[in-house]
Protein backbone atom coordinates (compact mmCIF):
# COMPACT_ATOMS: atom_id res chain seq x y z
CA UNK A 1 24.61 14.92 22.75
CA UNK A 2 21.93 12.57 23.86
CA UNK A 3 19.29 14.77 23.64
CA UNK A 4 19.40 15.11 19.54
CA UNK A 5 20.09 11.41 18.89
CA UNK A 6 16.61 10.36 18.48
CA UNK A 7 15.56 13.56 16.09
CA UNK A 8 19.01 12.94 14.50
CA UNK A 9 17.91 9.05 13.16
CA UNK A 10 14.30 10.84 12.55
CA UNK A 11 16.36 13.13 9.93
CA UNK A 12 18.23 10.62 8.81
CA UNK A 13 15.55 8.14 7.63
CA UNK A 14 13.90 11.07 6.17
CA UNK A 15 17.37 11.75 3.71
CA UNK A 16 17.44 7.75 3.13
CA UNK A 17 13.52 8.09 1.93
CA UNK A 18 14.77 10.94 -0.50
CA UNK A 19 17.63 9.28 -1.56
CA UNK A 20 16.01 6.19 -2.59
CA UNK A 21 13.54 8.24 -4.49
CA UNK A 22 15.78 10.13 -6.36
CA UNK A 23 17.85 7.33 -7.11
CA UNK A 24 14.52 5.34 -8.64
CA UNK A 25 13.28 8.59 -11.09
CA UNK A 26 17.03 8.68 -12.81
CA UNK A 27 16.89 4.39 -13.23
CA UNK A 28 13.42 4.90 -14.63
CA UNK A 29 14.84 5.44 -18.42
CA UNK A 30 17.15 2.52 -18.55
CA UNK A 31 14.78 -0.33 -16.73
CA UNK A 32 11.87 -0.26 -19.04
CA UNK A 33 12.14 -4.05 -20.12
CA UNK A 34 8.74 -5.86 -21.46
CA UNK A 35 9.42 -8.67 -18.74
CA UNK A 36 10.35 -8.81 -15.41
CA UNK A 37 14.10 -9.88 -15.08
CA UNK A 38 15.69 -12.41 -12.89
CA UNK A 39 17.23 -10.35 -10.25
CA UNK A 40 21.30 -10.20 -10.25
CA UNK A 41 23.02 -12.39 -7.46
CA UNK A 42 24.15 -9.11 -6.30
CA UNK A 43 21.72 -6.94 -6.76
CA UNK A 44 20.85 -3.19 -5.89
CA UNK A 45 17.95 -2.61 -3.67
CA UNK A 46 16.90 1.08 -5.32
CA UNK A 47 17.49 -0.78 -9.30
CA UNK A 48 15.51 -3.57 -8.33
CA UNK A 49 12.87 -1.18 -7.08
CA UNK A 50 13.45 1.26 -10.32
CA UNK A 51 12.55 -1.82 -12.24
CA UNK A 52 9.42 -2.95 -10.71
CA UNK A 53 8.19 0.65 -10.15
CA UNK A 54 8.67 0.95 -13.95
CA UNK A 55 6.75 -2.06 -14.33
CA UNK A 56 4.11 -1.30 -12.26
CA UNK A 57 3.65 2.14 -14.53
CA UNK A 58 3.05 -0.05 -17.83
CA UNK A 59 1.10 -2.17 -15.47
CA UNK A 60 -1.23 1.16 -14.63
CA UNK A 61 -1.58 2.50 -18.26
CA UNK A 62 -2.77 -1.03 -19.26
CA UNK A 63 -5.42 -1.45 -16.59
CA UNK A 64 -6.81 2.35 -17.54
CA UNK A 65 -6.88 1.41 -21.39
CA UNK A 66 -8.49 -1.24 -21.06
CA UNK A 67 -10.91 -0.40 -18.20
CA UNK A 68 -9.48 -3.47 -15.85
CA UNK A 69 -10.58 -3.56 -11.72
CA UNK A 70 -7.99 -4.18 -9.51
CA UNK A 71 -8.19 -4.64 -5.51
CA UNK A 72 -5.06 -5.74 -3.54
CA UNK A 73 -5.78 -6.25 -0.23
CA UNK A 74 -3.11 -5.63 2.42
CA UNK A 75 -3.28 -7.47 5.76
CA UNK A 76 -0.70 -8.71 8.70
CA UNK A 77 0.36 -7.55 12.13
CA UNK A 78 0.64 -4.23 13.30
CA UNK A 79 4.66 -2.94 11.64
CA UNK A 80 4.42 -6.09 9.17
CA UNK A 81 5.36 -3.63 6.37
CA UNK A 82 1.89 -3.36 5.00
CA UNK A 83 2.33 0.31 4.63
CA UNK A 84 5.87 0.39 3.47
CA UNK A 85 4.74 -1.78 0.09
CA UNK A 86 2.00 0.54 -0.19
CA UNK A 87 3.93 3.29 -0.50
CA UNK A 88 6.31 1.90 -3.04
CA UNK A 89 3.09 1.34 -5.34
CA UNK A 90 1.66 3.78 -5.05
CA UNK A 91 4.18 6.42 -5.29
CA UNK A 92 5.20 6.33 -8.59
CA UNK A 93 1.16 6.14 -10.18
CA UNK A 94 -0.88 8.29 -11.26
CA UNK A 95 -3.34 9.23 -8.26
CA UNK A 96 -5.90 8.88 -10.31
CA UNK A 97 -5.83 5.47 -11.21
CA UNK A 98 -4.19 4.61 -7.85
CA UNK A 99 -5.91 5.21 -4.96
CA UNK A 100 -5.00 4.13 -1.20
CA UNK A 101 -8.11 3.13 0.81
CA UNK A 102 -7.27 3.12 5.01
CA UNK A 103 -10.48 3.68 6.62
CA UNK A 104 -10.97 5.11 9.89
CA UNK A 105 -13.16 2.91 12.71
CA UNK A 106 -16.78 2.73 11.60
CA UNK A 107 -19.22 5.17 12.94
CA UNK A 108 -22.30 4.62 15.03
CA UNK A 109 -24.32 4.41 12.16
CA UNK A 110 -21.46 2.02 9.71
CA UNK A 111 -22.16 -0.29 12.68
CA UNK A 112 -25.53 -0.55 12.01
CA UNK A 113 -25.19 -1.55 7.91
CA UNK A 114 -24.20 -4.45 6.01
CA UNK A 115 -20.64 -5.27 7.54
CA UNK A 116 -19.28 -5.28 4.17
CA UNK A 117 -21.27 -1.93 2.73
CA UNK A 118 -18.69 0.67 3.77
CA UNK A 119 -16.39 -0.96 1.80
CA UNK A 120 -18.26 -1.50 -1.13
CA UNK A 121 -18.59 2.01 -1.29
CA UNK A 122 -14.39 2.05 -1.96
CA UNK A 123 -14.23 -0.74 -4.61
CA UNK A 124 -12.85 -0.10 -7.73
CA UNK A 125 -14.30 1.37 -10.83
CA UNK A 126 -13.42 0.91 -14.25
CA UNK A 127 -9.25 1.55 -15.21
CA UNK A 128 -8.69 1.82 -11.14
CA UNK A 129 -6.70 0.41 -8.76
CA UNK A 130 -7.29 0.24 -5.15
CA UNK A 131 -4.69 -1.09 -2.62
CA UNK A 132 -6.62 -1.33 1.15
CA UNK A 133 -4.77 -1.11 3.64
CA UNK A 134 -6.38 -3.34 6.14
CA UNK A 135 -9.44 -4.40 4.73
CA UNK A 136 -13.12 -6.37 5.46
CA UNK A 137 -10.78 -8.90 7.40
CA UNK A 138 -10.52 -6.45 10.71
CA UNK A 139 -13.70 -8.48 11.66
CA UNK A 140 -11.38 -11.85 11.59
CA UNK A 141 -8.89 -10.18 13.50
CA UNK A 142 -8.67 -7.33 16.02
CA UNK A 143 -12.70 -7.15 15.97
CA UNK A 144 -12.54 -11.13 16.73
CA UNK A 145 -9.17 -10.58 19.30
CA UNK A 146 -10.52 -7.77 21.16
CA UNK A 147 -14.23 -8.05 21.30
CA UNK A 148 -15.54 -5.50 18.68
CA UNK A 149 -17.33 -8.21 17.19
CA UNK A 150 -19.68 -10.91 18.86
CA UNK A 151 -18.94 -14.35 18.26
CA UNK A 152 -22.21 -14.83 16.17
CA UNK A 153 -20.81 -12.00 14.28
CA UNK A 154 -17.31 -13.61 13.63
CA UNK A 155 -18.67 -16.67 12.96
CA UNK A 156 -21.03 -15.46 9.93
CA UNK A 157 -18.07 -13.22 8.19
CA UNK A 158 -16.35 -16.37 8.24
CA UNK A 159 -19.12 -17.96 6.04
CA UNK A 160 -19.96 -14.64 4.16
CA UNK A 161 -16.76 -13.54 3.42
CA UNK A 162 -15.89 -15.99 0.46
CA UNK A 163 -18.92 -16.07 -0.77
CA UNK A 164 -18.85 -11.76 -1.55
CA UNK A 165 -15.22 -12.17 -2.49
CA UNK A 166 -16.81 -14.67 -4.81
CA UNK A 167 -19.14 -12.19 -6.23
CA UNK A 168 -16.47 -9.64 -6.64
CA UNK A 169 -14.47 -11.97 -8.03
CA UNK A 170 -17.56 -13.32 -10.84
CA UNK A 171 -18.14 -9.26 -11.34
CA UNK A 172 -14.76 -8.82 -13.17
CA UNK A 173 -12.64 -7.65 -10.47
CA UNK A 174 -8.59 -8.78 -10.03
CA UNK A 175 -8.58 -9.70 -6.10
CA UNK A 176 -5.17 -10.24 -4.94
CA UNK A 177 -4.62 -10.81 -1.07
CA UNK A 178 -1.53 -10.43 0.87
CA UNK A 179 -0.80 -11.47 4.20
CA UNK A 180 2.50 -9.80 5.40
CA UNK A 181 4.42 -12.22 8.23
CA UNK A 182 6.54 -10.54 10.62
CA UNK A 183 8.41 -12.36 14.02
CA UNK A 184 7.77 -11.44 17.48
CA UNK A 185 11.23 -9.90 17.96
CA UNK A 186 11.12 -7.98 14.92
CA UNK A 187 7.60 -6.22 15.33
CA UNK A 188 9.22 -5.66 18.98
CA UNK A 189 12.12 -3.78 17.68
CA UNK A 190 10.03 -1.71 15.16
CA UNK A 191 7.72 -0.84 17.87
CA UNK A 192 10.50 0.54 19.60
CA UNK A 193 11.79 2.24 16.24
CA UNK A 194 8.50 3.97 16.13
CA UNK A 195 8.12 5.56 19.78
CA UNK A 196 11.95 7.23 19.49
CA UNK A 197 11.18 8.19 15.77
CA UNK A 198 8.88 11.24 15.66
CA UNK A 199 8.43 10.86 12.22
CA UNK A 200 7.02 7.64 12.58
CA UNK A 201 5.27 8.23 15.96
CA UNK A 202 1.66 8.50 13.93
CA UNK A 203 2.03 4.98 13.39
CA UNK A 204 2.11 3.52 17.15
CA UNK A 205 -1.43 3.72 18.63
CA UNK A 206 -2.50 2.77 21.98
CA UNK A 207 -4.32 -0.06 20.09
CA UNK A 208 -0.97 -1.72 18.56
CA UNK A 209 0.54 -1.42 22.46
CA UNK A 210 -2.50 -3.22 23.98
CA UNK A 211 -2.63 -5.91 21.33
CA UNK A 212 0.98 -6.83 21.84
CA UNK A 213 -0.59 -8.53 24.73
CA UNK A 214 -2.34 -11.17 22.78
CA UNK A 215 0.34 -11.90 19.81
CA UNK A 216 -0.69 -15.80 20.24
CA UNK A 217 -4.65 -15.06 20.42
CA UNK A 218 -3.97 -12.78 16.87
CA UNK A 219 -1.99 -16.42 15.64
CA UNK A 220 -5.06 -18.87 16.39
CA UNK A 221 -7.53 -16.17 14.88
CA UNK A 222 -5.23 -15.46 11.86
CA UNK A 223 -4.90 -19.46 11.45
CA UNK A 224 -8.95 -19.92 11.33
CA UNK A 225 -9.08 -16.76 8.96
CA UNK A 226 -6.67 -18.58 6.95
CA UNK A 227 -8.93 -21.73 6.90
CA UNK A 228 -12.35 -20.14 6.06
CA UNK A 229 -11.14 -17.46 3.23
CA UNK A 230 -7.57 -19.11 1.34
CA UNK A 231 -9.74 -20.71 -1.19
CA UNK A 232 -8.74 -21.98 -4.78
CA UNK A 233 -10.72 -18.37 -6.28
CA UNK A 234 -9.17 -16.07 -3.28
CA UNK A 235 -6.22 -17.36 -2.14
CA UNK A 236 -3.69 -15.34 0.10
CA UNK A 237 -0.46 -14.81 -0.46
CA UNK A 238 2.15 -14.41 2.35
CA UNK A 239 5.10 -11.98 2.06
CA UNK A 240 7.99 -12.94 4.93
CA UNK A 241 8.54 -9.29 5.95
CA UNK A 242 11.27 -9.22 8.85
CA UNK A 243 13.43 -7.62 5.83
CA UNK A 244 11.35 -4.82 4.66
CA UNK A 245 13.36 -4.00 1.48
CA UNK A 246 13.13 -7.91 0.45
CA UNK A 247 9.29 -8.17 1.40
CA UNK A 248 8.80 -4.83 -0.60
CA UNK A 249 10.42 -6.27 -3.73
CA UNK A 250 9.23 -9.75 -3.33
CA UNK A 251 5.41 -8.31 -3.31
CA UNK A 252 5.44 -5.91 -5.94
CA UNK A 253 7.26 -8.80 -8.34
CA UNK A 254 4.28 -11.30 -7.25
CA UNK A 255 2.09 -8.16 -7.88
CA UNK A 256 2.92 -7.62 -11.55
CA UNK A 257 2.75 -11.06 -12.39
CA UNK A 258 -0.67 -11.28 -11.14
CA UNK A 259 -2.81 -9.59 -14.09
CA UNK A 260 -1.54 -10.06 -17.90
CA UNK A 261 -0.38 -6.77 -19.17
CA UNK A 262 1.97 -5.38 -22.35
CA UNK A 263 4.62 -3.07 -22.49
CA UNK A 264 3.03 0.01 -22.11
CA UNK A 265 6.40 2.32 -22.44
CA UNK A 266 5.04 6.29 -22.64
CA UNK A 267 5.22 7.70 -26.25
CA UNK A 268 7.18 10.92 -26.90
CA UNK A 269 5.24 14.14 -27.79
CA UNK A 270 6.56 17.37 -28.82
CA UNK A 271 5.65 20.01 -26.87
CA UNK A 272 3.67 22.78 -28.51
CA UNK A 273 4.84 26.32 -28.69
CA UNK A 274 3.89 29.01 -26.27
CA UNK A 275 1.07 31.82 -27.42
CA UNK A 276 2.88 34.74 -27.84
CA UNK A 277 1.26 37.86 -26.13
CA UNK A 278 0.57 41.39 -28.28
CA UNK A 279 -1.30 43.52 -25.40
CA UNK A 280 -1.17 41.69 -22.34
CA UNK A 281 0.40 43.03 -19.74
CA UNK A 282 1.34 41.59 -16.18
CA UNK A 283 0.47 43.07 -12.96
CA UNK A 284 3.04 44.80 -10.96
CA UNK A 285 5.09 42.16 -8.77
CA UNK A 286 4.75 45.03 -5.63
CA UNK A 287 1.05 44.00 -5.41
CA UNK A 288 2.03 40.09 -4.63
CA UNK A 289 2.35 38.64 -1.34
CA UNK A 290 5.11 36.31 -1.94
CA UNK A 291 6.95 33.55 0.37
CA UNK A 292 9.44 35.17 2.37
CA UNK A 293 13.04 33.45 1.03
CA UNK A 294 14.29 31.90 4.52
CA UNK A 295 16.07 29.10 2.22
């Protein structure tokens, strides 16, 4: 009985992940409000989430329309949540207008540009949103913690960086930055989460076990990140994350209220009628390599 535990809870999360989706597309016809409530004392997790989903849809429409920028930068400790929000957002938008940006470790010749030029090459263009998932700031962090980075090197993103946020920031473009916060003990149990969970075994790399080493070397460098780049222009925002569904709800609230935007609720259409064929005629179905029916 042992033996099928872990796959078991694998499944299991998998069914809660549908549920919660399904439960979100049939709330998305009675939560389409202009403003963003004040959340019931008792409220429902998957409503709450209907809502703000719903939101963030008239959000979308109104940053295509009108040709806005939009980069939200997503930053923390390895199973913070960062990718959890993400997800949330993104899901329900159009992947066209919302695009996820988690780049890989830079190549021999990245290393050799501009720090920041790979990603300028992922910024936003016009009616786009882009949410990064980790971001420019890996220099200020596990480049600083484990020695990818010189300290010359670490010392001059720390001057450059607010200076090009600046410029993005002059150019047009909404920056929001958050910083997701998440206890020792609790990135400890979802490490643990993540090596019996094979559907969530992608997640753990050898990187996030080494670093575990240095949890109070990531604090001091986080704290001098913090002092350098949370300016009055660029600030950061911290999301407490050691309860995923509040930190989930909490950031996509602060989200919405971050760029002005008007109920954008879709307009009915009718739906045309079908051509009607005279002399075409379909191929036999004999000739068609279909899906065998196993389900």
């Amino acid at each position: 009985m042992a033996k099928h535990s872990a796959p078991l809870r694998a499944e299991g999360a998998v069914l809660r992940d549908a549920r919660e989706q399904a439960t979100i597309e049939l709330n998305w016809r009675i939560t389409g409000k202009p403003k963003l409530r004040v959340p019931p004392k008792h409220y429902s997790y998957t409503e709450e989430l209907a809502h703000l989903q719903f939101e963030l849809i008239k959000l979308q429409e109104w940053v295509r329309l009108h040709g806005l920028r939009v980069l939200v930068l997503f930053e923390g400790r390895d199973a913070a949540g960062k990718g959890g929000v993400i997800k949330r957002i993104a899901s329900p938008l159009n992947p066209r207008v919302c695009r996820i940006v988690a780049l890989p470790k830079p190549t021999e010749r990245e290393r050799g540009e501009w720090y920041f030029q790979r990603y300028v090459a992922q910024l936003p263009a016009r009616g786009e949103i882009v949410l990064f998932d980790r971001s420019w700031y890996n220099r200020a962090g596990v480049e600083r913690v484990m020695g990818f980075c010189s300290h010359e090197e670490h010392q001059e993103f720390l001057r450059s960086c607010p200076l090009f946020e600046e410029m993005l920031i002059r150019s047009g473009i909404y920056l929001i930055k958050y910083w997701f916060s998440v206890s020792d003990e609790q990135q400890e149990l979802r490490f643990h989460e993540r090596m019996r969970n094979p559907f969530k075994r992608w997640k753990l790399s050898p990187m996030d076990l080494e670093a575990r080493k240095y949890w109070v070397e990531f604090s001091k460098a986080k704290d001098e990140m913090f002092a350098h780049t949370d300016t009055k222009k660029s600030p950061w925002h911290v999301v407490e994350s050691d309860n995923k569904k509040r930190a989930r709800l909490n950031c996509i609230r602060h989200l919405l209220q971050q760029i002005p935007y008007r109920d954008m609720t879709p307009i009915e259409f009718s739906l045309p009628k079908r051509e009607l064929s005279t002399n075409y005629k379909r191929p036999k179905k004999s000739i068609q390599r279909f899906v065998p029916k196993a389900y």
